[in-house]
N, C-alpha and C. Protein backbone atom coordinates (compact mmCIF):
# COMPACT_ATOMS: atom_id res chain seq x y z
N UNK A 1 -14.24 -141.54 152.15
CA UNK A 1 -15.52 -142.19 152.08
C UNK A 1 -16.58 -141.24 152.59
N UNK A 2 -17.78 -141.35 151.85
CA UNK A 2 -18.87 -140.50 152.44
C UNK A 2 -19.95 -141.07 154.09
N UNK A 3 -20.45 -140.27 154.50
CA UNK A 3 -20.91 -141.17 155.99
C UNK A 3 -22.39 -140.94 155.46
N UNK A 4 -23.09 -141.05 156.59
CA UNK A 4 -24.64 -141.18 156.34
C UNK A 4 -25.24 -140.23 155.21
N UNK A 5 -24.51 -138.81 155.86
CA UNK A 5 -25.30 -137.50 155.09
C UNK A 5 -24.55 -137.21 154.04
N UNK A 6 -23.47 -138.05 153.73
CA UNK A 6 -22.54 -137.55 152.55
C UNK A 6 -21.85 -136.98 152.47
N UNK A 7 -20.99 -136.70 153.56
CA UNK A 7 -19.61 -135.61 153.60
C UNK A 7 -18.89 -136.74 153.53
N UNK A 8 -17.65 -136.25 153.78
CA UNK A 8 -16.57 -136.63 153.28
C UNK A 8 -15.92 -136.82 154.60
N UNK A 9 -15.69 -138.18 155.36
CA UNK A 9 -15.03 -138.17 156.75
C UNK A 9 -13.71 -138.18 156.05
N UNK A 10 -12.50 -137.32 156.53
CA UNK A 10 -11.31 -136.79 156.78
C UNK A 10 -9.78 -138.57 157.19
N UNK A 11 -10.87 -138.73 158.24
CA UNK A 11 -9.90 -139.98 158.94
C UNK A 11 -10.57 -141.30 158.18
N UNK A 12 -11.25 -141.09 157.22
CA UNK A 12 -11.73 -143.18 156.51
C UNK A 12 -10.32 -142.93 155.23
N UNK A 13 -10.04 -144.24 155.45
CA UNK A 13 -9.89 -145.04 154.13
C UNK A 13 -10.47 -146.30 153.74
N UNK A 14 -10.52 -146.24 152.15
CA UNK A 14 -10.57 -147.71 151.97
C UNK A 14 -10.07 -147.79 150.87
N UNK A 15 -9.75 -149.29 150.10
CA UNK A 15 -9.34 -149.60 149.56
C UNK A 15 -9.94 -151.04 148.44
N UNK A 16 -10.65 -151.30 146.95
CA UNK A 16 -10.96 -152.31 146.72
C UNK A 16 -10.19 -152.45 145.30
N UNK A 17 -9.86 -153.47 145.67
CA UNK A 17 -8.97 -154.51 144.05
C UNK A 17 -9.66 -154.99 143.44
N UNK A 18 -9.71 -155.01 141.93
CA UNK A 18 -10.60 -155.44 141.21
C UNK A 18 -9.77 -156.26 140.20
N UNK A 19 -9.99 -157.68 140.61
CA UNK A 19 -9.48 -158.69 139.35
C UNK A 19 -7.66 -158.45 139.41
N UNK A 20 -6.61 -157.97 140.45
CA UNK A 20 -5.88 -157.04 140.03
C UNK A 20 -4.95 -156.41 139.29
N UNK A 21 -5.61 -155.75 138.56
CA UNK A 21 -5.97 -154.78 137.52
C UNK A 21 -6.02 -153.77 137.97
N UNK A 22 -6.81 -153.47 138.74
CA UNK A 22 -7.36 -152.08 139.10
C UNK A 22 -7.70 -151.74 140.48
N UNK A 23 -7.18 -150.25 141.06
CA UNK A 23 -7.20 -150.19 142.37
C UNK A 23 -8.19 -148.59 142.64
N UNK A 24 -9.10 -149.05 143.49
CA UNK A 24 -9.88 -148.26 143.88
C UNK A 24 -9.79 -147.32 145.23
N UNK A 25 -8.87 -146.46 145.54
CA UNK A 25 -8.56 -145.46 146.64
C UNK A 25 -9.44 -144.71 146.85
N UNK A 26 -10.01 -144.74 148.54
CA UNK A 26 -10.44 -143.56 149.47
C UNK A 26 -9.47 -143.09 150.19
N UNK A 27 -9.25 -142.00 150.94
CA UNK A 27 -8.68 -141.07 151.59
C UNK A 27 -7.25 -140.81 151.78
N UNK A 28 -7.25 -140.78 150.18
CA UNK A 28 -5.64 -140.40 150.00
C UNK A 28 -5.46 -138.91 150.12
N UNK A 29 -4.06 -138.64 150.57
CA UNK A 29 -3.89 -137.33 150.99
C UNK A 29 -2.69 -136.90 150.12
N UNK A 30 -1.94 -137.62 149.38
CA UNK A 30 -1.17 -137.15 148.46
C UNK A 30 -0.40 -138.27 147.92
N UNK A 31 0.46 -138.26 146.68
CA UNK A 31 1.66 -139.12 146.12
C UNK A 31 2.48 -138.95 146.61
N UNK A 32 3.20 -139.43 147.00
CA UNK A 32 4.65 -139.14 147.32
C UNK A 32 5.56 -139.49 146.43
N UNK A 33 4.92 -140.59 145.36
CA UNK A 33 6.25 -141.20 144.33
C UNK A 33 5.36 -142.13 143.50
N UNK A 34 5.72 -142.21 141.76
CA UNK A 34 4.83 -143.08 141.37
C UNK A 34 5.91 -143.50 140.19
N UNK A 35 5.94 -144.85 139.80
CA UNK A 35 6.57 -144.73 138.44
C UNK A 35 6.07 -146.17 137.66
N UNK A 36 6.21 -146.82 136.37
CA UNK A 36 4.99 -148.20 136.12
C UNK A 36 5.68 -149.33 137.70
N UNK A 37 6.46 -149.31 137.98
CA UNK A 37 6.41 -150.25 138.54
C UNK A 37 5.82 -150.47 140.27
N UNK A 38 5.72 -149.21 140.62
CA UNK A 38 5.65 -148.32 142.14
C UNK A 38 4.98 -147.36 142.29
N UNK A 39 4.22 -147.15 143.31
CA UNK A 39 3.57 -145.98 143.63
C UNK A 39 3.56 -146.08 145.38
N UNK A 40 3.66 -145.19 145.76
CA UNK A 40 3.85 -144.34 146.95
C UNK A 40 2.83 -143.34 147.10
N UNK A 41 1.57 -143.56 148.24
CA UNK A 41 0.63 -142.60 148.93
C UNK A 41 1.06 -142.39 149.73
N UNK A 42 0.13 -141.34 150.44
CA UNK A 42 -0.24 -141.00 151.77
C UNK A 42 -1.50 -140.97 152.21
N UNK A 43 -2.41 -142.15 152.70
CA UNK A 43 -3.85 -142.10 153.16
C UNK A 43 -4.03 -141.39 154.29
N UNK A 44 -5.15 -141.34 154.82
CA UNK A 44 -5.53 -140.80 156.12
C UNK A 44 -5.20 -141.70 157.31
N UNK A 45 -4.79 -142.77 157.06
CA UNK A 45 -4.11 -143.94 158.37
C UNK A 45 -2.75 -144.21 157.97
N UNK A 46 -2.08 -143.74 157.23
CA UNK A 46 -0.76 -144.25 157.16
C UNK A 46 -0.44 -144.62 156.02
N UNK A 47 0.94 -144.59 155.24
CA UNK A 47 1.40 -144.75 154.57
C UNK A 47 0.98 -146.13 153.33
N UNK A 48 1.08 -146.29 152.33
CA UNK A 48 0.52 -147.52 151.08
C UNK A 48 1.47 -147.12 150.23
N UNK A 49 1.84 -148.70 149.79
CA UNK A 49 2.77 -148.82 148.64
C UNK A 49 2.09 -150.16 147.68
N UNK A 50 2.40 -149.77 146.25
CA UNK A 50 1.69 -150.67 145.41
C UNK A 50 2.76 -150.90 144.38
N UNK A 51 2.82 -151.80 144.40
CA UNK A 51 3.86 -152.60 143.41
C UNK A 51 3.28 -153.79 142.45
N UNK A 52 3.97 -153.68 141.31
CA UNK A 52 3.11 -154.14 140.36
C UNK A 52 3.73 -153.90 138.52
N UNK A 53 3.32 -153.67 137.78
CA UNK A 53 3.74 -153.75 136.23
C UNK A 53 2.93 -153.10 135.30
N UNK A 54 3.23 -151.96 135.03
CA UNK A 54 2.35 -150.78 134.28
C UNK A 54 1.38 -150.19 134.88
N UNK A 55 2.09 -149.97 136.09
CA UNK A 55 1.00 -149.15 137.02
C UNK A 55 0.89 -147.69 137.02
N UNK A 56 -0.21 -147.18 136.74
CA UNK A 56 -0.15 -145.63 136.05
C UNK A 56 -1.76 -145.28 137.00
N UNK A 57 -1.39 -144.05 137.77
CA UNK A 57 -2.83 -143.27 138.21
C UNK A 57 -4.03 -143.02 137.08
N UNK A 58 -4.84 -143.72 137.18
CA UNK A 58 -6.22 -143.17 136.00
C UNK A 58 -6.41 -142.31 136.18
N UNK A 59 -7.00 -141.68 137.34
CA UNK A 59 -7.92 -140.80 137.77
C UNK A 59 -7.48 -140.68 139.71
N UNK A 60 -7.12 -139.33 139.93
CA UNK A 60 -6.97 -138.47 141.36
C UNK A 60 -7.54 -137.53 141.56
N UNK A 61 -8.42 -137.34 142.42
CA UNK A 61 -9.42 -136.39 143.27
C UNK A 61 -8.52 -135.81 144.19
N UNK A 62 -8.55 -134.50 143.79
CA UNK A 62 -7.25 -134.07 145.39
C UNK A 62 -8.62 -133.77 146.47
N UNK A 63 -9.03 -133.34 146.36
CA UNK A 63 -10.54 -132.60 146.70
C UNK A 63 -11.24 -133.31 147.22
N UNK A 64 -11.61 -134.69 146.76
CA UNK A 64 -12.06 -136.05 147.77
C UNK A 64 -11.13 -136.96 148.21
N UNK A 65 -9.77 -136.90 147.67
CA UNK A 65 -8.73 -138.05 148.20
C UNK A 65 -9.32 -139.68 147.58
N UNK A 66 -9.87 -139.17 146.47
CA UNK A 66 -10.39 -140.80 145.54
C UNK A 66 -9.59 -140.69 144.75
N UNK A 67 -8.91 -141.82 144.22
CA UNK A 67 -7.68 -142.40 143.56
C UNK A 67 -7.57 -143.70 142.88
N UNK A 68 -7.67 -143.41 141.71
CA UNK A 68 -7.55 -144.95 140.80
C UNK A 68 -6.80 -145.52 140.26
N UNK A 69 -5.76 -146.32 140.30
CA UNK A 69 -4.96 -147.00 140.05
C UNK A 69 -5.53 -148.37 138.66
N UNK A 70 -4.30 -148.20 137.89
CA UNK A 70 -5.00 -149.55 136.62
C UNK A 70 -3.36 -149.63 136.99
N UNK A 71 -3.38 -151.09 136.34
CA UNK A 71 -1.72 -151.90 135.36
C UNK A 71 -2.10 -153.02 136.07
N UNK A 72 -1.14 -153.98 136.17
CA UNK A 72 -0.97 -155.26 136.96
C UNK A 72 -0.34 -155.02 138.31
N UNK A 73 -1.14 -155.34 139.20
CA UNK A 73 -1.20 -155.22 140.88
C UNK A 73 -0.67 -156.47 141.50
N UNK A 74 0.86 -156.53 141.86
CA UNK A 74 1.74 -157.53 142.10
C UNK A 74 1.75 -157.93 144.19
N UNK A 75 1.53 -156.02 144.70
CA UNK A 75 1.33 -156.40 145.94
C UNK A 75 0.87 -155.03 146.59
N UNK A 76 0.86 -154.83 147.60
CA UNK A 76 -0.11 -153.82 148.79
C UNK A 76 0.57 -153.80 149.90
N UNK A 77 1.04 -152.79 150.23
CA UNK A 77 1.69 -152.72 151.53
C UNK A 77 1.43 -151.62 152.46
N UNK A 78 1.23 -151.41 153.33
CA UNK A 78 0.57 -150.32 154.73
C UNK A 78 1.59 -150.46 155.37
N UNK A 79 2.17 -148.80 156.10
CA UNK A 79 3.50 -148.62 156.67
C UNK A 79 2.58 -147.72 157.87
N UNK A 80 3.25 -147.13 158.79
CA UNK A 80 2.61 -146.48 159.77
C UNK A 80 3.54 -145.21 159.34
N UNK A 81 4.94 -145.38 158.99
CA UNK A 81 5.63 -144.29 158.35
C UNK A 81 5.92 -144.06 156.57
N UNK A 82 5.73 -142.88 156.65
CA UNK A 82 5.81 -142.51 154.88
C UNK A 82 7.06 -141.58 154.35
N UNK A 83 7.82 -142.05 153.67
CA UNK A 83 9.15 -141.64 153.45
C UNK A 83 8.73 -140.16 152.52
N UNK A 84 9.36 -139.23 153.05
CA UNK A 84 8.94 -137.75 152.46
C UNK A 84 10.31 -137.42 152.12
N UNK A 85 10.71 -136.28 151.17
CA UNK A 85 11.92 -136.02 150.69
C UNK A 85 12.88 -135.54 151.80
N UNK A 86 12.53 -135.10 152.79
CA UNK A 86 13.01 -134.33 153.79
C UNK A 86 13.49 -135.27 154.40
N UNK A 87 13.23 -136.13 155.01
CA UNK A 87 13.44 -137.11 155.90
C UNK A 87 14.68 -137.78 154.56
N UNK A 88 14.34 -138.22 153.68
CA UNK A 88 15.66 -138.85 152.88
C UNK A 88 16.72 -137.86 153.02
N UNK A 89 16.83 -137.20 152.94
CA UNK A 89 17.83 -135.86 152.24
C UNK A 89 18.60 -136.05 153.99
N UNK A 90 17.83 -135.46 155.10
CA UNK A 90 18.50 -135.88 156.84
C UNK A 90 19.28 -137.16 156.58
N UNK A 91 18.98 -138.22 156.39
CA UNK A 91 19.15 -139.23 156.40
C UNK A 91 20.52 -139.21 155.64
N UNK A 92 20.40 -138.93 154.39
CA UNK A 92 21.84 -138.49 154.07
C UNK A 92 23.01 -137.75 154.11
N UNK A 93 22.18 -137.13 154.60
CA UNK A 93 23.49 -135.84 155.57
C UNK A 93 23.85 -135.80 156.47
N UNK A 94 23.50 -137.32 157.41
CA UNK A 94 23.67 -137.71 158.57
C UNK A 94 25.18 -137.91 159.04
């Protein structure tokens, strides 16, 4: 999100649903996993998962961390942890 003068604060997110249909991302910091039914971020506060039915990225800003999501938006979930390949792979070699 931009602040008074228009930069780009580092630590905002936000997030607005439209009709859902369509998902409007601030301060995403990467995918971790996407496929129609699932998608997996990484925001600037913690982990988001979106589940749902023909869910496909429109449009990703790596550069601003703005991120648009279309298909049918079934649910929204915020984790404090974000599952990275590394951490699966430990996990199985445990």
């Amino acid at each position: 999100m931009n602040d008074i003068n228009g930069k780009y604060d580092s630590k905002s997110h936000g997030i607005v649903v439209e009709n859902r249909k369509k998902i409007i991302l601030t301060g995403v910091k990467e995918v971790e996993s996407f496929n129609d039914d699932d998608i997996i971020v990484v925001t600037n506060l913690g982990g988001l998962r979106i589940r749902g039915k023909k869910l496909e990225v429109a449009k990703i800003n790596v550069e601003t961390g703005d991120m648009e999501v279309s298909g049918m938006i079934d649910s929204i979930h915020y984790s404090d942890s974000v599952r990275t390949p590394n951490n699966i792979i430990t996990k199985l070699f445990r």
